[in-house]
N, C-alpha and C. Protein backbone atom coordinates (compact mmCIF):
# COMPACT_ATOMS: atom_id res chain seq x y z
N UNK A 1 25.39 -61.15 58.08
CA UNK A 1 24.61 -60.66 59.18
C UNK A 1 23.19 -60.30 58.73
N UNK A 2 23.19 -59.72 57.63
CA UNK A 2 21.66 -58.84 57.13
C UNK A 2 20.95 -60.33 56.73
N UNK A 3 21.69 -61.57 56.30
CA UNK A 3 20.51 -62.85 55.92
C UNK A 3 20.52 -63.15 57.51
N UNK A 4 21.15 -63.14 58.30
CA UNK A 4 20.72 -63.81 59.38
C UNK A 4 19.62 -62.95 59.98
N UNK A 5 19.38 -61.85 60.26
CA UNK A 5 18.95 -61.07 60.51
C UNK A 5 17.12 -61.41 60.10
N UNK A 6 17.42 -61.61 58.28
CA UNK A 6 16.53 -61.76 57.26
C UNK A 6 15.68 -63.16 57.22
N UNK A 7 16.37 -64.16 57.67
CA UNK A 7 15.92 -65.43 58.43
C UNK A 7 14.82 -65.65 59.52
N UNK A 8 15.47 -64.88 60.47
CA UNK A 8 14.97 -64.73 61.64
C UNK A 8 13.94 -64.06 61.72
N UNK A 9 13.60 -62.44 60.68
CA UNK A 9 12.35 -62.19 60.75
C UNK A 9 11.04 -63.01 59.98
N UNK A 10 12.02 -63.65 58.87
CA UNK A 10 10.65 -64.75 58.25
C UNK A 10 10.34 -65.64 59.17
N UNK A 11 11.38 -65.82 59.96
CA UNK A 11 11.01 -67.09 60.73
C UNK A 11 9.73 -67.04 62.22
N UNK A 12 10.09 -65.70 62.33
CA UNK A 12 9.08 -65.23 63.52
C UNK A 12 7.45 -64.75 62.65
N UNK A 13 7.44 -64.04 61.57
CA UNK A 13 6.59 -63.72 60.88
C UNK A 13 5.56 -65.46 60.16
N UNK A 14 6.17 -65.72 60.09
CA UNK A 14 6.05 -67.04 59.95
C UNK A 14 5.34 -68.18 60.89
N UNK A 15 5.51 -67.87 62.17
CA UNK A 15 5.64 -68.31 63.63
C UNK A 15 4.02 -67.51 64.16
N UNK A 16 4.37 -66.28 63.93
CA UNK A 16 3.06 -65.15 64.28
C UNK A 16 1.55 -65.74 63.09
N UNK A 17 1.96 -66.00 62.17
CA UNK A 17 0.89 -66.33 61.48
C UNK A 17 0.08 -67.97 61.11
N UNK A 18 1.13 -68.62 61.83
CA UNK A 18 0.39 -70.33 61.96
C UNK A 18 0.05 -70.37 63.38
N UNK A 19 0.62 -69.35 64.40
CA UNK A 19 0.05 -69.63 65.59
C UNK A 19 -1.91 -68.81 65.83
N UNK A 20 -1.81 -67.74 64.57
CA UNK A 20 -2.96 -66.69 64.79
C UNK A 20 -4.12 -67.90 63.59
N UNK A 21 -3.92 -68.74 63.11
CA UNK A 21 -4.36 -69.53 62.54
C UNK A 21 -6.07 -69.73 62.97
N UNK A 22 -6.83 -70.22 62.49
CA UNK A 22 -8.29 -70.43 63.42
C UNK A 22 -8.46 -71.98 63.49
N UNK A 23 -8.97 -71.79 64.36
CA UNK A 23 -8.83 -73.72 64.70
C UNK A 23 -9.90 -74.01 64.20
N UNK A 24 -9.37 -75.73 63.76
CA UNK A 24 -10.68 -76.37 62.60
C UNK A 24 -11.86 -76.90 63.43
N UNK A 25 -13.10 -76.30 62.79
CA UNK A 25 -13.97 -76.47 63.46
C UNK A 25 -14.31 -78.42 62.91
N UNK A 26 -15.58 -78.74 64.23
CA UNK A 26 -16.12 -80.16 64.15
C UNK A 26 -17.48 -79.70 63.42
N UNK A 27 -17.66 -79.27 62.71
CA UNK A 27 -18.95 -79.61 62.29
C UNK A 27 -19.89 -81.07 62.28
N UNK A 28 -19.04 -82.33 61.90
CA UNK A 28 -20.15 -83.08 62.21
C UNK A 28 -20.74 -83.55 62.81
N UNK A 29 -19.83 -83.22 64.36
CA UNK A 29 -20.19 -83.32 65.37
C UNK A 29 -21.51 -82.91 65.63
N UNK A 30 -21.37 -81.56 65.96
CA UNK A 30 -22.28 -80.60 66.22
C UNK A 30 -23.89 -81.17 65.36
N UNK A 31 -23.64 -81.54 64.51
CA UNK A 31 -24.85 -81.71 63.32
C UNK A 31 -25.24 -83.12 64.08
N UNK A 32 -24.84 -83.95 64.30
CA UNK A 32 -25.16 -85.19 64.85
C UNK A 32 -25.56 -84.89 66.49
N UNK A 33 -25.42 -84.03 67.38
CA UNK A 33 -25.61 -84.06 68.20
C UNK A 33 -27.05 -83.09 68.33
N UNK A 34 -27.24 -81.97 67.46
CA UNK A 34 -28.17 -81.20 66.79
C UNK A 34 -29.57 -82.23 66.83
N UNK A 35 -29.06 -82.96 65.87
CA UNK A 35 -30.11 -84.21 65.61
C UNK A 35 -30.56 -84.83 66.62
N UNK A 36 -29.86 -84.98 67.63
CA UNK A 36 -30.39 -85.56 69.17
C UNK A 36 -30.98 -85.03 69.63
N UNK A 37 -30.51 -83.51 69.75
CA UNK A 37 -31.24 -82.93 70.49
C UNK A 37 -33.17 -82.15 69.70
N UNK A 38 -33.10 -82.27 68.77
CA UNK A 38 -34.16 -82.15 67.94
C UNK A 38 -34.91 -83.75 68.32
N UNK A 39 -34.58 -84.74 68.46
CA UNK A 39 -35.19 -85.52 68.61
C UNK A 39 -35.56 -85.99 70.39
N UNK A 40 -34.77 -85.74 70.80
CA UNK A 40 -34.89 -86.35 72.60
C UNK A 40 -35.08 -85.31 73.50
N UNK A 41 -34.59 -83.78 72.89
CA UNK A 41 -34.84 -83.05 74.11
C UNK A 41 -36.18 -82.04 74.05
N UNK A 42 -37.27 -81.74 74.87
CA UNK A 42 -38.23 -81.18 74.77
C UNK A 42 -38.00 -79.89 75.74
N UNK A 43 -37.48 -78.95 74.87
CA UNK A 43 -37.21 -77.73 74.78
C UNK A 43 -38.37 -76.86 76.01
N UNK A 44 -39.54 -77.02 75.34
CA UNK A 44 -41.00 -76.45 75.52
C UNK A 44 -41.68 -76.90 77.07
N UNK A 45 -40.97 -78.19 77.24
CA UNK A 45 -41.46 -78.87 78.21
C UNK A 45 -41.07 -78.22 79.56
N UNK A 46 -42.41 -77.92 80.57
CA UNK A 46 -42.47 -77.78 82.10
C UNK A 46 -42.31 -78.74 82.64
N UNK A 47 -41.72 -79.52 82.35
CA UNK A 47 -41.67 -80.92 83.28
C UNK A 47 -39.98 -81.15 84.15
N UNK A 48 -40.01 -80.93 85.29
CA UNK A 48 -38.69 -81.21 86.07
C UNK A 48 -37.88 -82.22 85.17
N UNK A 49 -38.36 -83.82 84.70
CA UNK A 49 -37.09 -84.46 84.33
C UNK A 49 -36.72 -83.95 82.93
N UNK A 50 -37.89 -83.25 82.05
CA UNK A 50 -37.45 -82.75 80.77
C UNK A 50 -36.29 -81.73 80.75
N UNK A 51 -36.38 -80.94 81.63
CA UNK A 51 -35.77 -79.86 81.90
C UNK A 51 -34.23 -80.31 82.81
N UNK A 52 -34.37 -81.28 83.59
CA UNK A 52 -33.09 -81.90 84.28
C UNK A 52 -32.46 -82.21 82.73
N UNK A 53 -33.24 -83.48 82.04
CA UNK A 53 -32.34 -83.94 80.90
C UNK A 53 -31.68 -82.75 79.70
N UNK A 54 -32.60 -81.96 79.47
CA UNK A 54 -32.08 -80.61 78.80
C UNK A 54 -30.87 -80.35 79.29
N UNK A 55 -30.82 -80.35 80.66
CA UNK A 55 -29.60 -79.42 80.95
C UNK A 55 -28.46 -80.14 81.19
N UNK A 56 -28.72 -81.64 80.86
CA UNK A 56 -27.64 -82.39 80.73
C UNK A 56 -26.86 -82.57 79.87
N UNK A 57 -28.19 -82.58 78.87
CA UNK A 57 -27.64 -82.66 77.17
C UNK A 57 -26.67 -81.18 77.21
N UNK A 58 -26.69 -80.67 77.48
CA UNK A 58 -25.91 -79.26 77.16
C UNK A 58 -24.95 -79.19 77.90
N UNK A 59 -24.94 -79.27 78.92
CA UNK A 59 -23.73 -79.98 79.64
C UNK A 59 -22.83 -80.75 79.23
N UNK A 60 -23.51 -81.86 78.71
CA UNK A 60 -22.62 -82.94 77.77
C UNK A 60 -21.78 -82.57 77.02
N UNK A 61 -22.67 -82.29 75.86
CA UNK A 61 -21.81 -81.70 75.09
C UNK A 61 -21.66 -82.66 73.83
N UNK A 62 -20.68 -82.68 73.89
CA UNK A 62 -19.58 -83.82 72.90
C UNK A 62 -19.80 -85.41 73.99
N UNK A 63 -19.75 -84.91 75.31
CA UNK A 63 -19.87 -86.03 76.08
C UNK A 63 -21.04 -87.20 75.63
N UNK A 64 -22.21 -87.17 75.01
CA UNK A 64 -23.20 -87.48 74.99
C UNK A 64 -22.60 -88.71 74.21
N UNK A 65 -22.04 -88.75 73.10
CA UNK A 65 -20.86 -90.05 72.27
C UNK A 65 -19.91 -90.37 73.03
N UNK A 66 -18.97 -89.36 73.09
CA UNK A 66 -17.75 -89.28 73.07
C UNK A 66 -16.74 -89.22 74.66
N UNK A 67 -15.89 -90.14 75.16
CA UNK A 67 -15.34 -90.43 76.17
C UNK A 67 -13.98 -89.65 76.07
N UNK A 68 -13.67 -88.28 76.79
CA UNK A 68 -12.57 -87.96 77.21
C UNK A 68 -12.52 -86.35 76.20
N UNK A 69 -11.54 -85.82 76.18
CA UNK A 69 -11.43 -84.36 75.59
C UNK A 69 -10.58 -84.03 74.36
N UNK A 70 -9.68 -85.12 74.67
CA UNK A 70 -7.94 -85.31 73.78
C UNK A 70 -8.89 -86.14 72.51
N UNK A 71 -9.16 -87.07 72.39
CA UNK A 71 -9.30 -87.34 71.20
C UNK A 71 -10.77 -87.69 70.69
N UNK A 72 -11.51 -87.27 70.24
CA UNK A 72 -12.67 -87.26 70.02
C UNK A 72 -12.96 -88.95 69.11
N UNK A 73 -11.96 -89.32 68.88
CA UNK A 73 -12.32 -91.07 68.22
C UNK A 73 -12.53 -91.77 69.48
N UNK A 74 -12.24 -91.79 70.76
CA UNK A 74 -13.07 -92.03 72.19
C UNK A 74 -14.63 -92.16 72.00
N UNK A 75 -15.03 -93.42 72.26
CA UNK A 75 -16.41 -92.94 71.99
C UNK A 75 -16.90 -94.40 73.18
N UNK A 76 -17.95 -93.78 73.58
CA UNK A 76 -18.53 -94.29 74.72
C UNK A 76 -19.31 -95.62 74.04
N UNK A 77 -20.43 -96.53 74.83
CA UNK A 77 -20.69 -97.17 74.51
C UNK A 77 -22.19 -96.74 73.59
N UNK A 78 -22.88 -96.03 73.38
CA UNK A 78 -23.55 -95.12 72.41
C UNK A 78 -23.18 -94.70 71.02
N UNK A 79 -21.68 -94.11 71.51
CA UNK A 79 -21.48 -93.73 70.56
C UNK A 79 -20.78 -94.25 69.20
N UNK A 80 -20.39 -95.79 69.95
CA UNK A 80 -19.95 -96.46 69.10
C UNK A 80 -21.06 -97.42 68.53
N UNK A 81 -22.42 -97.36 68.83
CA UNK A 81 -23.44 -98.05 68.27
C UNK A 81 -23.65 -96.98 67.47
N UNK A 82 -23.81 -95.84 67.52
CA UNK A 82 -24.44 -94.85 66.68
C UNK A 82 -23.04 -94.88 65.20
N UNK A 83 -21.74 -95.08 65.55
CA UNK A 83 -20.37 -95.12 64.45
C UNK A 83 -20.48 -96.39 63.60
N UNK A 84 -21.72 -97.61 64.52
CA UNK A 84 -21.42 -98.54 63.60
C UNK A 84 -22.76 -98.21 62.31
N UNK A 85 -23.64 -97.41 62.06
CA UNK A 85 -24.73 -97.02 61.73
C UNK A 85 -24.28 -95.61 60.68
N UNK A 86 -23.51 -94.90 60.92
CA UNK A 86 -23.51 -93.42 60.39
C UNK A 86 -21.93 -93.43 60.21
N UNK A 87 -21.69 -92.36 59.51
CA UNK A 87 -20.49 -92.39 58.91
C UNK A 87 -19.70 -90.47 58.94
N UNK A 88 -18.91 -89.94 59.77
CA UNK A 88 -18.44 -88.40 59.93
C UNK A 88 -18.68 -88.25 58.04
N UNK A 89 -17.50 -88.42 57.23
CA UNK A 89 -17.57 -88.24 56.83
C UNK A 89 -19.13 -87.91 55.28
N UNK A 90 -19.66 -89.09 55.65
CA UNK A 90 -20.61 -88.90 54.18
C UNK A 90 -22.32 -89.11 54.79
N UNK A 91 -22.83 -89.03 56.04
CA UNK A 91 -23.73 -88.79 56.87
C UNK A 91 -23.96 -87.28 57.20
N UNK A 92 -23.16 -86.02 56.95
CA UNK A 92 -23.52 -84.93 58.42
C UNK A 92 -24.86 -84.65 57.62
N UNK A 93 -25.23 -84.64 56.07
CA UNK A 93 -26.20 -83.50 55.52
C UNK A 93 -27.33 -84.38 55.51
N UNK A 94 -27.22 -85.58 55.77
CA UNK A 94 -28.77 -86.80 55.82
C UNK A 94 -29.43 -86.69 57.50
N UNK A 95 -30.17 -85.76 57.64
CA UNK A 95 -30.81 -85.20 58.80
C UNK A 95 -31.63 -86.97 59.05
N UNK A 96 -32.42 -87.25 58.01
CA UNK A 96 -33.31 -88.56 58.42
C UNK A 96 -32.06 -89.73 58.15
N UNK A 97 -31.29 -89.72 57.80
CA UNK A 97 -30.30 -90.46 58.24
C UNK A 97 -30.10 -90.98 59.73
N UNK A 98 -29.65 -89.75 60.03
CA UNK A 98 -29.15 -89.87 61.67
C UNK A 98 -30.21 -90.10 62.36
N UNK A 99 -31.61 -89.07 61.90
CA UNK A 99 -32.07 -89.44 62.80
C UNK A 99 -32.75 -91.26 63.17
N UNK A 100 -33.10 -91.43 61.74
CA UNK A 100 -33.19 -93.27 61.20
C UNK A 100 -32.05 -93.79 62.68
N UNK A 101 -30.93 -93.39 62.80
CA UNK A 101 -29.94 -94.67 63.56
C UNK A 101 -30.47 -93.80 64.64
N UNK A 102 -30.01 -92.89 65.03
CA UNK A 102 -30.88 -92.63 66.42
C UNK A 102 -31.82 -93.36 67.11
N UNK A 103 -33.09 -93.34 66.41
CA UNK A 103 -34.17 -94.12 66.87
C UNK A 103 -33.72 -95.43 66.60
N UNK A 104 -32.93 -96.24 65.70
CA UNK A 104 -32.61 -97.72 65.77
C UNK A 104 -31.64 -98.23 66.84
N UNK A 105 -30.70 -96.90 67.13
CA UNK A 105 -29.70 -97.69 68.64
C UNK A 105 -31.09 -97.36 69.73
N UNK A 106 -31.50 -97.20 69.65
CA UNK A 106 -32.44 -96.99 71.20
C UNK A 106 -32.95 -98.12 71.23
N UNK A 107 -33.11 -99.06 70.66
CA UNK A 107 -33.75 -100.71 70.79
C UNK A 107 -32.30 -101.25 71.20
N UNK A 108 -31.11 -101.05 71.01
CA UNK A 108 -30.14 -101.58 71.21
C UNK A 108 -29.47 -101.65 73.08
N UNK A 109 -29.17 -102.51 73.72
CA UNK A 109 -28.87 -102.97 74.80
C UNK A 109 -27.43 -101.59 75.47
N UNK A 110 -27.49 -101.01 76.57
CA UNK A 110 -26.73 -100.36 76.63
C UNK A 110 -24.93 -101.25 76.61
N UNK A 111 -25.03 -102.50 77.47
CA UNK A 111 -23.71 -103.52 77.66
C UNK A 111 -24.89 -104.76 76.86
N UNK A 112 -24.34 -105.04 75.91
CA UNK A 112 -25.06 -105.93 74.85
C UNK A 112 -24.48 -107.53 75.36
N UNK A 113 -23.81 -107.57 76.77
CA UNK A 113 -23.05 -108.59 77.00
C UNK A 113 -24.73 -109.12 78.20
N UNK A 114 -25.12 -108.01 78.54
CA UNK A 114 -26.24 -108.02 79.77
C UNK A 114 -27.38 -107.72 79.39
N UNK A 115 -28.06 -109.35 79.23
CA UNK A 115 -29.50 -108.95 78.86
C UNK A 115 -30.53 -108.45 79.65
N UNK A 116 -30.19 -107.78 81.29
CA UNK A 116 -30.84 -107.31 81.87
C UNK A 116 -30.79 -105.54 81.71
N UNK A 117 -29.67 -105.48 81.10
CA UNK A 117 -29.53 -103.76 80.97
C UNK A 117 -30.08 -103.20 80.31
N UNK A 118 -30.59 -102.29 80.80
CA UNK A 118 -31.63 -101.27 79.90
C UNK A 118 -31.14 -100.94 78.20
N UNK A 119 -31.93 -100.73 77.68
CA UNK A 119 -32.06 -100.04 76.14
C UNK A 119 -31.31 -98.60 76.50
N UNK A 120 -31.18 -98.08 75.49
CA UNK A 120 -30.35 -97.10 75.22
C UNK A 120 -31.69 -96.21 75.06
N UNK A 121 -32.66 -96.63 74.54
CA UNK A 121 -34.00 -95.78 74.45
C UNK A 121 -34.54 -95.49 76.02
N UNK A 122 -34.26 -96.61 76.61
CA UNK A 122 -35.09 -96.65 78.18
C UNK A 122 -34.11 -95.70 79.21
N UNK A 123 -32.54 -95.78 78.77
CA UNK A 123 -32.17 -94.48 79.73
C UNK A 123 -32.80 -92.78 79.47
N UNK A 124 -32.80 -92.62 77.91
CA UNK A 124 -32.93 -91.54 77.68
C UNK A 124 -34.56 -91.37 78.15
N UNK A 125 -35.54 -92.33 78.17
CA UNK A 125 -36.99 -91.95 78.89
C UNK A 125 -36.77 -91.77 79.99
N UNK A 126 -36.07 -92.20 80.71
CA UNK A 126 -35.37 -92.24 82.12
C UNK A 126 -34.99 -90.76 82.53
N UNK A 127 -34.62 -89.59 81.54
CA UNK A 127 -33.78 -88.63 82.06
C UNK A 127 -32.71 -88.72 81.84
N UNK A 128 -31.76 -89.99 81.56
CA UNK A 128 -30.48 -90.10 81.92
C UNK A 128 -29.88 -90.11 80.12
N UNK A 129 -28.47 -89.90 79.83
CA UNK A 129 -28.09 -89.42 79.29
C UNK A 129 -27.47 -91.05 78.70
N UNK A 130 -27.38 -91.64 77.33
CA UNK A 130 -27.45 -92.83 76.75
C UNK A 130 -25.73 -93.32 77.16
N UNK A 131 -24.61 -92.29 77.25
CA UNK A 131 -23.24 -93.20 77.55
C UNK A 131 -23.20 -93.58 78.62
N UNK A 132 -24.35 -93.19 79.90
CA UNK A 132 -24.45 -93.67 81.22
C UNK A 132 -24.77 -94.87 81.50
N UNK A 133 -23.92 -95.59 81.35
CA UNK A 133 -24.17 -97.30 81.40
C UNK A 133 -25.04 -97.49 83.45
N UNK A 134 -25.77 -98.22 83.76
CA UNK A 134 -26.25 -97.95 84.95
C UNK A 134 -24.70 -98.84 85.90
N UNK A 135 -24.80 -98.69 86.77
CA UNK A 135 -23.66 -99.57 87.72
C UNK A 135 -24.03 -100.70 88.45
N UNK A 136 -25.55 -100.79 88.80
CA UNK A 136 -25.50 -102.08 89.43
C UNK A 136 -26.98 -102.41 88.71
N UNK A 137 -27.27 -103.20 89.52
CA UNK A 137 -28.63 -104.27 88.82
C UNK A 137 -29.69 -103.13 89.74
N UNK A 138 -29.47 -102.55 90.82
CA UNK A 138 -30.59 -101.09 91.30
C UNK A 138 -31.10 -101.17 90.31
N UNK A 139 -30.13 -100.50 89.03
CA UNK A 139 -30.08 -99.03 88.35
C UNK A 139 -31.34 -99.72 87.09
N UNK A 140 -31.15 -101.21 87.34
CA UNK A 140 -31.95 -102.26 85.82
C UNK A 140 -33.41 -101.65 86.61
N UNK A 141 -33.62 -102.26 87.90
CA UNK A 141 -35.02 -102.09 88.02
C UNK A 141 -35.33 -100.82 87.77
N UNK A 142 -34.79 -99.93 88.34
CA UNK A 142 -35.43 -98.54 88.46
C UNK A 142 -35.84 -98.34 87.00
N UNK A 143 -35.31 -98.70 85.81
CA UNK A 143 -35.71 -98.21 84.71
C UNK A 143 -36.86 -99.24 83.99
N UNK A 144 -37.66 -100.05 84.93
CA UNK A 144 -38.41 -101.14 84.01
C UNK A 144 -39.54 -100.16 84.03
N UNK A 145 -39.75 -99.57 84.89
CA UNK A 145 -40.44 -98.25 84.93
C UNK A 145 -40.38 -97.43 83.91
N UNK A 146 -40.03 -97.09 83.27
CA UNK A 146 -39.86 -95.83 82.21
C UNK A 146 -40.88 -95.64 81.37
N UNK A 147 -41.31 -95.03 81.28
CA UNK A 147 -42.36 -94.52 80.19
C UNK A 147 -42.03 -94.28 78.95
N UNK A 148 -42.57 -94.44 78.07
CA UNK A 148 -42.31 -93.82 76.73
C UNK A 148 -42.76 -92.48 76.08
N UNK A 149 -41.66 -91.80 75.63
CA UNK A 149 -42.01 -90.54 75.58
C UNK A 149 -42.88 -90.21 74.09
């Protein structure tokens, strides 16, 4: 009786301390998305679409790569141009790294199948947030317009 007893409290003590555990953080996430936002978002800026796109980027989140919540290897069509370029593991501490592929997917086609679709550079002059593929051929013109920031 006293081992069963003796079982059962390791087993709960046991139970209490992998559940009080701290969950593993993403750091390289965060560092790669850091880098975006050091590079695309203008903090300082009075300007309505600077300030719309700011508050998207933060919004985003993780969203800005990454498609869905469950598994972060989901990655949008951005973010898998930016995975074929940079690497989680041996990239987070090369700041001009990232930022190097950053600025090189932005020449890159958002659907690389459609040579009418905007650059990945031309949504983000746009306001709009780079996994936002546009939906119709509208969405091409509206951005032949874009300025460069």
């Amino acid at each position: 009786m006293r081992k069963l007893l003796l079982c059962l409290a390791l087993g709960g003590v046991t139970g209490v301390l992998w559940l009080g555990r701290p969950a593993p953080q993403a750091n390289a996430d965060k560092t790669f998305r850091d880098e975006f936002v050091a590079v695309y978002v203008k903090a300082e800026s009075s300007e309505p679409k600077d300030k719309e796109f700011a508050a998207a980027v933060e919004k985003a989140k993780c969203s800005i790569c990454h498609v869905g919540k469950v598994n972060k290897k989901n990655r949008n069509r951005y973010g898998k141009a930016l995975a074929d370029l940079l690497s989680r593991k041996t990239d987070t501490e090369d700041k001009e790294k990232i930022q190097a592929a950053l600025k090189k997917v932005e020449a890159r086609r958002c659907d690389p199948k459609d040579e009418k679709s905007p650059t990945f550079g031309e949504l983000i002059r746009a306001g709009k947030l780079p996994g936002e593929a546009p939906k119709t051929s509208e969405s091409h013109a509206s951005l032949q317009g874009a300025t460069v920031r």
